[in-house]
Protein backbone atom coordinates (compact mmCIF):
# COMPACT_ATOMS: atom_id res chain seq x y z
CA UNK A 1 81.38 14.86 135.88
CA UNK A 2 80.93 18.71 135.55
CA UNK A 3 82.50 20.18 132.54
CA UNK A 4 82.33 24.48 131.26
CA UNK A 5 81.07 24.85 127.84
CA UNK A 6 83.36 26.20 124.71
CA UNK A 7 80.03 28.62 124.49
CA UNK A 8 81.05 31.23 127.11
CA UNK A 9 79.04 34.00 127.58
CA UNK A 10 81.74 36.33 125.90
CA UNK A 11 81.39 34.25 122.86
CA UNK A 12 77.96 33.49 122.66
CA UNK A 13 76.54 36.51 124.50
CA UNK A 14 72.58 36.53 125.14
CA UNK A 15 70.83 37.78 122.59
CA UNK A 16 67.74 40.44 123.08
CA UNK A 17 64.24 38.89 122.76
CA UNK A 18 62.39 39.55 119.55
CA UNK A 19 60.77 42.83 120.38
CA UNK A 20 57.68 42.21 118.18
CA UNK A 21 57.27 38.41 120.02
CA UNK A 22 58.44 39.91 123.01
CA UNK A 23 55.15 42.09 122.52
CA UNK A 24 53.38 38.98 122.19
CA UNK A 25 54.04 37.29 125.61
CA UNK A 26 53.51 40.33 127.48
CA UNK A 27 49.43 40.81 126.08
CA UNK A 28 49.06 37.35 126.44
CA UNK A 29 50.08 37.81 129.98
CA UNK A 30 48.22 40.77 130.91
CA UNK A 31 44.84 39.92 132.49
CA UNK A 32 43.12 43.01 131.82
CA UNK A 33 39.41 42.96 129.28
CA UNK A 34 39.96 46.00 127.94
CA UNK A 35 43.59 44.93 126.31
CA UNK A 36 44.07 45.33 122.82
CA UNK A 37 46.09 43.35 120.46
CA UNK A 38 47.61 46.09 117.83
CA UNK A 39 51.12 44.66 117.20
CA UNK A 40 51.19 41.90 115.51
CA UNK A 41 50.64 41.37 111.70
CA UNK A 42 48.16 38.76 111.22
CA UNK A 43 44.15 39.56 110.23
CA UNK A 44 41.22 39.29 112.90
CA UNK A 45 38.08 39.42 112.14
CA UNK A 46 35.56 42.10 114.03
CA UNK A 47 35.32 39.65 117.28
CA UNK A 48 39.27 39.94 117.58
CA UNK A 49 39.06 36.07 116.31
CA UNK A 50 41.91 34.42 113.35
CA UNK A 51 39.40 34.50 110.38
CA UNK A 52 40.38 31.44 108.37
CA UNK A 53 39.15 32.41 104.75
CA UNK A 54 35.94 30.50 103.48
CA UNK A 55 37.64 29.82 100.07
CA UNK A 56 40.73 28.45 102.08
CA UNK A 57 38.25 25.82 104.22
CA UNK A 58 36.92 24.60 100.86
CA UNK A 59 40.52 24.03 99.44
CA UNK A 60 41.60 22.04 102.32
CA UNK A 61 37.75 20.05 102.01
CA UNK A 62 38.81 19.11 98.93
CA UNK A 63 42.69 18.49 99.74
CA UNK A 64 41.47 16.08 102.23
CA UNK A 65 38.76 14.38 99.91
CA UNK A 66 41.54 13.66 97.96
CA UNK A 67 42.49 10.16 97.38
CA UNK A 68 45.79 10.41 96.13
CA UNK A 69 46.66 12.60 98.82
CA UNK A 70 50.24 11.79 100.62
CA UNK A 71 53.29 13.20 102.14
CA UNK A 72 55.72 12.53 99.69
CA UNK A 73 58.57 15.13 99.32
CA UNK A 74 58.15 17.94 97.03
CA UNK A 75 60.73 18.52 94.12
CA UNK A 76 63.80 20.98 95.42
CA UNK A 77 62.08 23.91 93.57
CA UNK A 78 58.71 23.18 94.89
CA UNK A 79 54.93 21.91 93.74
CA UNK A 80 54.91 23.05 90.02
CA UNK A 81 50.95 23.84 89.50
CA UNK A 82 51.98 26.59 93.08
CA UNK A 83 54.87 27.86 91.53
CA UNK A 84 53.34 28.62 87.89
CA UNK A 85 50.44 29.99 89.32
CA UNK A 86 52.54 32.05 91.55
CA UNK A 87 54.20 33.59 88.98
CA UNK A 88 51.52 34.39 86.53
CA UNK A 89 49.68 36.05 90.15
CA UNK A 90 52.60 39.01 90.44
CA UNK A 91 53.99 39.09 87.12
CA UNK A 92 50.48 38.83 85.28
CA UNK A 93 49.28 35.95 82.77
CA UNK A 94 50.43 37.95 80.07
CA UNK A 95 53.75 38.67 81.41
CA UNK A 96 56.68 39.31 78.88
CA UNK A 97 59.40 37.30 81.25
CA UNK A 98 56.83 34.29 81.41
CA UNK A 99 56.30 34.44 77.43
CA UNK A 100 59.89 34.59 76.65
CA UNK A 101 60.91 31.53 79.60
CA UNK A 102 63.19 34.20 81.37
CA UNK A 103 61.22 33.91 84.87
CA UNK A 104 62.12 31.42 87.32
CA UNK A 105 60.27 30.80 90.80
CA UNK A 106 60.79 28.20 93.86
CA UNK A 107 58.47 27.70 96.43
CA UNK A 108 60.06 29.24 99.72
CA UNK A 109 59.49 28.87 103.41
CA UNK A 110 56.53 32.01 103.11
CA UNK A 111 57.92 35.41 102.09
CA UNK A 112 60.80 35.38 104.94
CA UNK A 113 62.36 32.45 102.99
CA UNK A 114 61.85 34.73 99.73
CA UNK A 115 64.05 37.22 100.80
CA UNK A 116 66.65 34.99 102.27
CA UNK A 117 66.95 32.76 99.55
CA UNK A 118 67.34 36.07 97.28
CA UNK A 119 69.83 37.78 99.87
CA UNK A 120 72.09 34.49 99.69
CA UNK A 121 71.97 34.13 95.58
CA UNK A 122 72.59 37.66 95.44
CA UNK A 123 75.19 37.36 98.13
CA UNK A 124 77.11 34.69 96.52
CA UNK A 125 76.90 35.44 92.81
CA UNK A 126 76.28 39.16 92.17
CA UNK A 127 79.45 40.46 90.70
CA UNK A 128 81.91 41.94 93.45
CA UNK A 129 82.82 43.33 95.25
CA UNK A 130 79.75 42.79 96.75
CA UNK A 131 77.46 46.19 96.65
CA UNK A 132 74.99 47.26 99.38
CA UNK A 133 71.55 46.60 99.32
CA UNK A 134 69.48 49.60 100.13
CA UNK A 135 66.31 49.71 102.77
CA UNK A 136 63.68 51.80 103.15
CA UNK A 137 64.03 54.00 106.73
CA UNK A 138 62.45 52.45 108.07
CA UNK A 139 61.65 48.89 106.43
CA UNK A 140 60.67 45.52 107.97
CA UNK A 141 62.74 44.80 111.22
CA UNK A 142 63.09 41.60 110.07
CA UNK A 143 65.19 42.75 106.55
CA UNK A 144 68.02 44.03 108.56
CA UNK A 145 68.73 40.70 109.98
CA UNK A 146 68.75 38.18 107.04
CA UNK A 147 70.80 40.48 104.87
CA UNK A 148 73.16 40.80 107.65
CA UNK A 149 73.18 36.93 108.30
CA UNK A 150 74.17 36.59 104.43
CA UNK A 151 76.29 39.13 104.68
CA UNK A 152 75.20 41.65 102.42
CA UNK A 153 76.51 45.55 103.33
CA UNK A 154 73.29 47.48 104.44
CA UNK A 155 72.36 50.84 103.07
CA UNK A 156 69.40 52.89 103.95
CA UNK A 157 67.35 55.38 101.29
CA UNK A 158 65.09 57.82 103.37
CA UNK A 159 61.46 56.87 102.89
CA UNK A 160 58.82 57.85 105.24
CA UNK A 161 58.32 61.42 106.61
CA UNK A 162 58.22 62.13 110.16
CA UNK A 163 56.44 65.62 109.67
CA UNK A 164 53.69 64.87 106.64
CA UNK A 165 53.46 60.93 108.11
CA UNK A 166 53.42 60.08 104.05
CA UNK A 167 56.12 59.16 101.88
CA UNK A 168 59.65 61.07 101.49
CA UNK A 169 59.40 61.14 97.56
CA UNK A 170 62.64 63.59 97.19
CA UNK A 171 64.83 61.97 100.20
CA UNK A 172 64.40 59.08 98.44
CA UNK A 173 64.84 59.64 94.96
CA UNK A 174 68.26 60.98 96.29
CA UNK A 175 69.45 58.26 97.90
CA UNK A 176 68.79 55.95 95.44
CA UNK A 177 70.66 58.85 92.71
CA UNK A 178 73.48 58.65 95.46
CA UNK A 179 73.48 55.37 95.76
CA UNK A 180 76.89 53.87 94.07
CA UNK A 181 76.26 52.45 90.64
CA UNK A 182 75.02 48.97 90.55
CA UNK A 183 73.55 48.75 94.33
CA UNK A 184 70.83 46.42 94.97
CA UNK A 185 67.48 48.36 95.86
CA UNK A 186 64.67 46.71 98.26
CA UNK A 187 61.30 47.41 97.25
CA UNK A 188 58.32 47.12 99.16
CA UNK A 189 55.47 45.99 96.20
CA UNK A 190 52.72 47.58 98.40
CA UNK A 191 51.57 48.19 101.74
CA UNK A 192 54.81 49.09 102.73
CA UNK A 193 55.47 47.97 106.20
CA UNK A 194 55.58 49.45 108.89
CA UNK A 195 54.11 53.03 107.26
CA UNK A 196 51.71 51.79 105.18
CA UNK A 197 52.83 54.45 102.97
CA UNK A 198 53.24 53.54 98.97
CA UNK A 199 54.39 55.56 95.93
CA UNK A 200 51.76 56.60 93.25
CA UNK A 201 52.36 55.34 89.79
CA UNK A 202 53.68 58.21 88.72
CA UNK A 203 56.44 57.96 91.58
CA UNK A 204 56.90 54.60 90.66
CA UNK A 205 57.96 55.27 86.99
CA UNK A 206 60.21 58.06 88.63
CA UNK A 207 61.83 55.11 90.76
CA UNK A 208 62.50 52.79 87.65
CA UNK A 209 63.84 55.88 86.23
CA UNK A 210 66.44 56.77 88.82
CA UNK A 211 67.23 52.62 89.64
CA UNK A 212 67.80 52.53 85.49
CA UNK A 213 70.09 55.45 85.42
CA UNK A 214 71.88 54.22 88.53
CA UNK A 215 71.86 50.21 86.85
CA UNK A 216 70.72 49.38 90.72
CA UNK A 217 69.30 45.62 90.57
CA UNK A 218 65.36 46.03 91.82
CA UNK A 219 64.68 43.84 95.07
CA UNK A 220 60.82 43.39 95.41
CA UNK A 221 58.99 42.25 98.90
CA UNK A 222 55.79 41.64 98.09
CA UNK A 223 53.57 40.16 101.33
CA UNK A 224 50.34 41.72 100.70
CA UNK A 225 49.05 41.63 97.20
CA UNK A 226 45.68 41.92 97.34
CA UNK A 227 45.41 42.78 101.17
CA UNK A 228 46.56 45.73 100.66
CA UNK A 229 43.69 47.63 98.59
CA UNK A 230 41.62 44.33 97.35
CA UNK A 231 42.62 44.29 93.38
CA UNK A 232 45.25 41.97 92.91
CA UNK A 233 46.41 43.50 90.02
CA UNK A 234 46.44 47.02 91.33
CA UNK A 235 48.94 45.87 94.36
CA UNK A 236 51.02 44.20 91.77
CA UNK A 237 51.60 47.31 89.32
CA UNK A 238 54.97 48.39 90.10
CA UNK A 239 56.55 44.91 89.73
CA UNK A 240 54.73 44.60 86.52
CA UNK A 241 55.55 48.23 85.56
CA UNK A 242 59.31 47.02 86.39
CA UNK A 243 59.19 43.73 84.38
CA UNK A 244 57.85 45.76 81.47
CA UNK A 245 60.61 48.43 81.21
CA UNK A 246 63.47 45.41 81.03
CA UNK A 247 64.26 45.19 84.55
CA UNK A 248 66.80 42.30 85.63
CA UNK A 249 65.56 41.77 89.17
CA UNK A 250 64.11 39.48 91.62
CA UNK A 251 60.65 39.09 93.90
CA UNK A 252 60.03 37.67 97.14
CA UNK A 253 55.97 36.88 97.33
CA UNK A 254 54.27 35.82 100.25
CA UNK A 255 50.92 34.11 101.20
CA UNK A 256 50.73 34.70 104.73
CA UNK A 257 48.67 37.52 104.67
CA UNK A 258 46.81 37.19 101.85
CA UNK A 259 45.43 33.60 102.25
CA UNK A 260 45.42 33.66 105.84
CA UNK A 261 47.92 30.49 105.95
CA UNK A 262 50.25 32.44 108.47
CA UNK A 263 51.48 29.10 110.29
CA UNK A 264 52.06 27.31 106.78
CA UNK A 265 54.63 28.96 105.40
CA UNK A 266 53.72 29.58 101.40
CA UNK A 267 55.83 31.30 99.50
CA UNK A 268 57.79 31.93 96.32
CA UNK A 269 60.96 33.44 94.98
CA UNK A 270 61.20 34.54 91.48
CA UNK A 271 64.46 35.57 89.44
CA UNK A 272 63.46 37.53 85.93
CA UNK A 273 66.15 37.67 83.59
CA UNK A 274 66.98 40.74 82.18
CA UNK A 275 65.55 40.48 77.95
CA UNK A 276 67.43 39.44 75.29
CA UNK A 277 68.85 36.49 73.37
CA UNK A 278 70.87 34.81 76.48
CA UNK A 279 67.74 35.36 78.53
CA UNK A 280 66.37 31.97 78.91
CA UNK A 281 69.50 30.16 78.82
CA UNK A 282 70.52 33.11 82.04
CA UNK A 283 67.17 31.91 84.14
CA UNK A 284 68.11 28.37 83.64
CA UNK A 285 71.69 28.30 84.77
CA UNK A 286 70.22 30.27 87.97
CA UNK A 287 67.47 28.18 88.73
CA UNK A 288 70.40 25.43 88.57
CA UNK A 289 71.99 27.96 91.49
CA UNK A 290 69.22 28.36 93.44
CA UNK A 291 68.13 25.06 93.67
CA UNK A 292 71.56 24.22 95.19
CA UNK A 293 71.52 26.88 97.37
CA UNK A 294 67.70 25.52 98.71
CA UNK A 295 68.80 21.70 99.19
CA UNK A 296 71.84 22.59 101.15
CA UNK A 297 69.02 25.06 103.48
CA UNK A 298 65.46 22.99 103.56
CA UNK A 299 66.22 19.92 101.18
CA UNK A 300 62.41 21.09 99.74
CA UNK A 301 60.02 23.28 100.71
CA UNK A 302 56.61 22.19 103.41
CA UNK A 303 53.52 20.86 101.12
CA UNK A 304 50.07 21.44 102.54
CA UNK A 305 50.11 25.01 102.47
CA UNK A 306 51.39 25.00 98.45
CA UNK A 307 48.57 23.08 98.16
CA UNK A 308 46.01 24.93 99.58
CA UNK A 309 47.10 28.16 97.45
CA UNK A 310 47.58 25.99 94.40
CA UNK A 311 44.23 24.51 94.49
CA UNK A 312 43.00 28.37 94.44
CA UNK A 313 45.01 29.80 91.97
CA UNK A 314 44.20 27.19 89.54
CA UNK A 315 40.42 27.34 90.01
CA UNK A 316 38.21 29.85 88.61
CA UNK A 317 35.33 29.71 90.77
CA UNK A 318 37.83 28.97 93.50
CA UNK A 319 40.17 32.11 92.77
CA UNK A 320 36.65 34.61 92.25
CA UNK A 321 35.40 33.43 95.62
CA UNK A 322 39.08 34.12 97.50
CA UNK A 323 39.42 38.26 95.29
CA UNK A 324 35.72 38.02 97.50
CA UNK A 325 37.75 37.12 100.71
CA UNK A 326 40.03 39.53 100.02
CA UNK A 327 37.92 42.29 99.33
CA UNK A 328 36.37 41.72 103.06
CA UNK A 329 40.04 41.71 104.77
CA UNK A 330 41.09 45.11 103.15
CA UNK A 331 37.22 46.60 103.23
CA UNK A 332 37.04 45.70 106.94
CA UNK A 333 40.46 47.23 107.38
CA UNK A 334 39.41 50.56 105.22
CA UNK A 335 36.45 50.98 107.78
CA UNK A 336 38.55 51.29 110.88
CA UNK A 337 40.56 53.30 109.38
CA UNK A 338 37.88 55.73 108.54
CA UNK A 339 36.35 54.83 111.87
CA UNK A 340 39.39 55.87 114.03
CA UNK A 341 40.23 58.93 111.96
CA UNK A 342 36.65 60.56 112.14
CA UNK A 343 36.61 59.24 116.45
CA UNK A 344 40.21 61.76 116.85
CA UNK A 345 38.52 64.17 114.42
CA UNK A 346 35.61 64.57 116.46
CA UNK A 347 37.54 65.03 119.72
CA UNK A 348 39.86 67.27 118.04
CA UNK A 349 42.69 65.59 119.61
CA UNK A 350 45.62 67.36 118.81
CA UNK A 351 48.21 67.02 115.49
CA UNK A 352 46.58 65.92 112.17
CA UNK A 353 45.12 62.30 111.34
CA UNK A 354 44.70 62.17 107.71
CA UNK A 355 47.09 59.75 107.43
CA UNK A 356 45.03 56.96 108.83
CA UNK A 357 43.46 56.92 106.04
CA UNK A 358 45.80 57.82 103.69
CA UNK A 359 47.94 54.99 104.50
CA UNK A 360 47.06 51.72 102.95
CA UNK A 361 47.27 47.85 104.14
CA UNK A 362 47.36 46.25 107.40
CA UNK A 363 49.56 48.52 109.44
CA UNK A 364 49.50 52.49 110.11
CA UNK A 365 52.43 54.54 111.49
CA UNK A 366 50.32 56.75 113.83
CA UNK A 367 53.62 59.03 114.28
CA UNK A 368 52.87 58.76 118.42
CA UNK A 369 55.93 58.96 120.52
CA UNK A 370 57.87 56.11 122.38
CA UNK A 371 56.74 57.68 125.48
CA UNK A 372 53.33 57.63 124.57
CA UNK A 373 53.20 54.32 123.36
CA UNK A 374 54.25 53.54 127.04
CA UNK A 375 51.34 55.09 128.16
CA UNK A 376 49.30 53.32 126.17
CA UNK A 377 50.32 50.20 127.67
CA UNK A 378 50.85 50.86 130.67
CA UNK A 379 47.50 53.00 131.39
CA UNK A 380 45.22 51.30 128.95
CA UNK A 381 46.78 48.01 127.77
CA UNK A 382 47.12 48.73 124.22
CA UNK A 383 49.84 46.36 122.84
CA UNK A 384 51.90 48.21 119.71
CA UNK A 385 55.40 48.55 118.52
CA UNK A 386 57.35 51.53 120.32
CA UNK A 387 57.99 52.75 116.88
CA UNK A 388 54.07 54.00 116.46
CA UNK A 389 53.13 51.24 114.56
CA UNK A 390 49.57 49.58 114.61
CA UNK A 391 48.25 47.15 112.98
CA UNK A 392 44.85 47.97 111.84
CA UNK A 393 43.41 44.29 111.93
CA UNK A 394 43.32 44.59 115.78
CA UNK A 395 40.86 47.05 115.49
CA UNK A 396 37.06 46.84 115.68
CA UNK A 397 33.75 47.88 115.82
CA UNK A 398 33.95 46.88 119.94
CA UNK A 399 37.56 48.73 120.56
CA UNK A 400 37.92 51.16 118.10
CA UNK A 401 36.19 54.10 120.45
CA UNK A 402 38.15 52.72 123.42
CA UNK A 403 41.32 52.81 121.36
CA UNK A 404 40.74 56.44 120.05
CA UNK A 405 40.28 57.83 123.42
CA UNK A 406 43.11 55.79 124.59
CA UNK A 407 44.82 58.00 122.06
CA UNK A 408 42.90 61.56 122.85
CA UNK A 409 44.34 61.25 126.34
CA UNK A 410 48.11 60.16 125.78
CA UNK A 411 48.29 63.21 122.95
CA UNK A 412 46.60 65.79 125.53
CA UNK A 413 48.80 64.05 128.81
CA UNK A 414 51.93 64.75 126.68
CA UNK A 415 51.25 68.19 125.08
């Protein structure tokens, strides 16, 4: 017997397909050889292959050598020897907020569970009325969403510059001086995506200076440590530089990128307590919040990938051989960036290209058009965001030239 549904289209209208995914489906489909992958955010190797890292394969060796190896549940907060590690990896061993017990982590679905889990403690505990968090313009597609779904107001703080293609330093500064007084401000650690611009040091102590004066509570994402120029420590400074000038603030820390384990979902979210004498006893009674807020989403968080990272971070020879790995991702990704800047050079295709390779990380904002983006596709099958966006891991030695040429024309067609 036929019966309508309470879910009528005027309540539950259709909602658009992930543009990004959407991307996806439509290169897979596309029969062409001379297509190229640039959208999505995941490594490839020069042959266009997933490049699973050589220190990761001898983890998992010895993961499933183990003998005591199970699939038991994990504790609410996560696999211990991951989370510790994970902490000491963004805040640094010698970190003040480890020493003095006032940083808390738990493991997270990758660094998308992060930032949720942060946008829903923030959401339900930070005093009210609730303040705006500010973004980036533009930030992660991605940010917009889960801050909405916890229902934190959005705010935006200008960031990247249409005209130079490098970072905004005033527009921002502004916003965040504009911003009213004890906002929450979202950070990107390094390798900001989708410019692929970052501040200097020196602009980062500016920052702390204007989120101090404004008492804004610092928000970090941080997806590609190490990824992004090779030194760990170097893509951590400015949420060490933050943690050492008494921030109160949170991270979101991801693995995806950075250990290749896209489909496993490693992650952690840390809370640092601001310094003082009610510091320790401050992380405690929010890691007692958090981990309510994480059994009521996930019960506790996926193993193997923990694991895998855990087993790294935790062994010497194991963690020298994986700053090796890393050094080939970002090197690899340095090279087409030189590569593809010196092709358009050469051709003298209109506009200026320095910031190929003044941007930094996986992804580039080339600063082409919508339109030609379209053309791209459409006339060459090259597969990027409308917004300009590649990511520089789908480029290589065999499609670079093809790529910049790709580019030469669209620029010259649209002149």
């Amino acid at each position: 017997m036929a019966s309508s549904s309470v879910f009528t289209a005027d309540v539950v209208p259709q909602a658009p397909e992930d543009p990004l995914f959407g991307l996806m489906a439509a290169y897979r489909r596309d029969t062409s050889d001379k297509k190229v992958d640039l959208g999505i955010g995941a490594y490839r190797d020069n042959n266009a292959k997933p490049w699973v890292l050589p220190v990761v394969k001898k983890a998992d060796d010895r993961l499933r050598n183990d003998p005591n190896l199970n699939h038991e549940y994990l504790p609410i907060a996560g696999l211990a020897d991951f989370t510790s590690a994970s902490q000491k990896l963004i805040l640094g061993a010698d970190s003040p907020a480890i020493k003095e017990k006032r940083a808390v982590s738990l493991q997270t679905i990758s660094g998308t569970g992060a930032v949720h889990l942060g946008g829903l403690f923030l959401s339900k505990f930070f005093p009210q009325p609730t303040p705006s968090i500010y973004l980036s313009s533009p930030t992660w597609a991605n940010h917009n969403q889960i801050f909405t779904n916890v229902r934190l107001p959005l705010a935006s703080y200008a960031y990247f510059s249409a005209k130079t293609k490098g970072l905004d330093f005033d527009g921002m500064i502004s916003a965040i001086q504009s911003a009213p007084r004890g906002s929450i401000v979202l950070l990107h650690a390094c390798a900001h995506n989708p410019t692929g611009v970052d501040p200097t040091q020196e602009q980062w102590k500016k920052i702390a200076e204007v989120v101090r004066a404004g008492s804004h509570f610092p928000f970090f994402d941080c997806a590609y440590q190490g990824f992004a120029s090779g030194d760990l420590a170097r893509d951590a400074w400015a949420v060490r530089y933050f943690v050492s000038q008494g921030f109160e603030m949170c991270v979101a820390q991801s693995y995806a990128k950075n250990f290749g384990l896209y489909g496993e979902r490693a992650g952690c979210f840390h809370f640092i307590a601001a310094p003082g004498s009610q510091a320790a006893d401050t992380a405690t009674r929010v890691a007692s919040q958090l981990a309510i807020l994480q059994r009521s989403e996930i019960s506790n968080p996926p193993i193997y990938g923990a694991k895998i990272a855990s087993i790294v971070l935790n062994d010497q020879d194991l963690f020298n051989t994986w700053e090796e790995d890393l050094k080939t991702m970002s090197g690899r990704i340095i090279e087409m960036r030189k590569a593809l800047k010196g092709m358009l050079d050469q051709m003298g295709t209109p506009g200026t290209w320095e910031h190929i390779t003044s941007q930094i990380g996986m992804f580039s904002f080339t600063g082409l058009t919508e339109k030609q983006v379209g053309m791209l596709r459409d006339k060459f099958h090259i597969y990027m965001t409308k917004n300009g966006r590649i990511s520089m891991a789908g480029l290589n030695t065999n499609n670079v030239e093809y790529f910049a040429k790709a580019v030469d024309s669209v620029v010259r067609e649209t002149q």
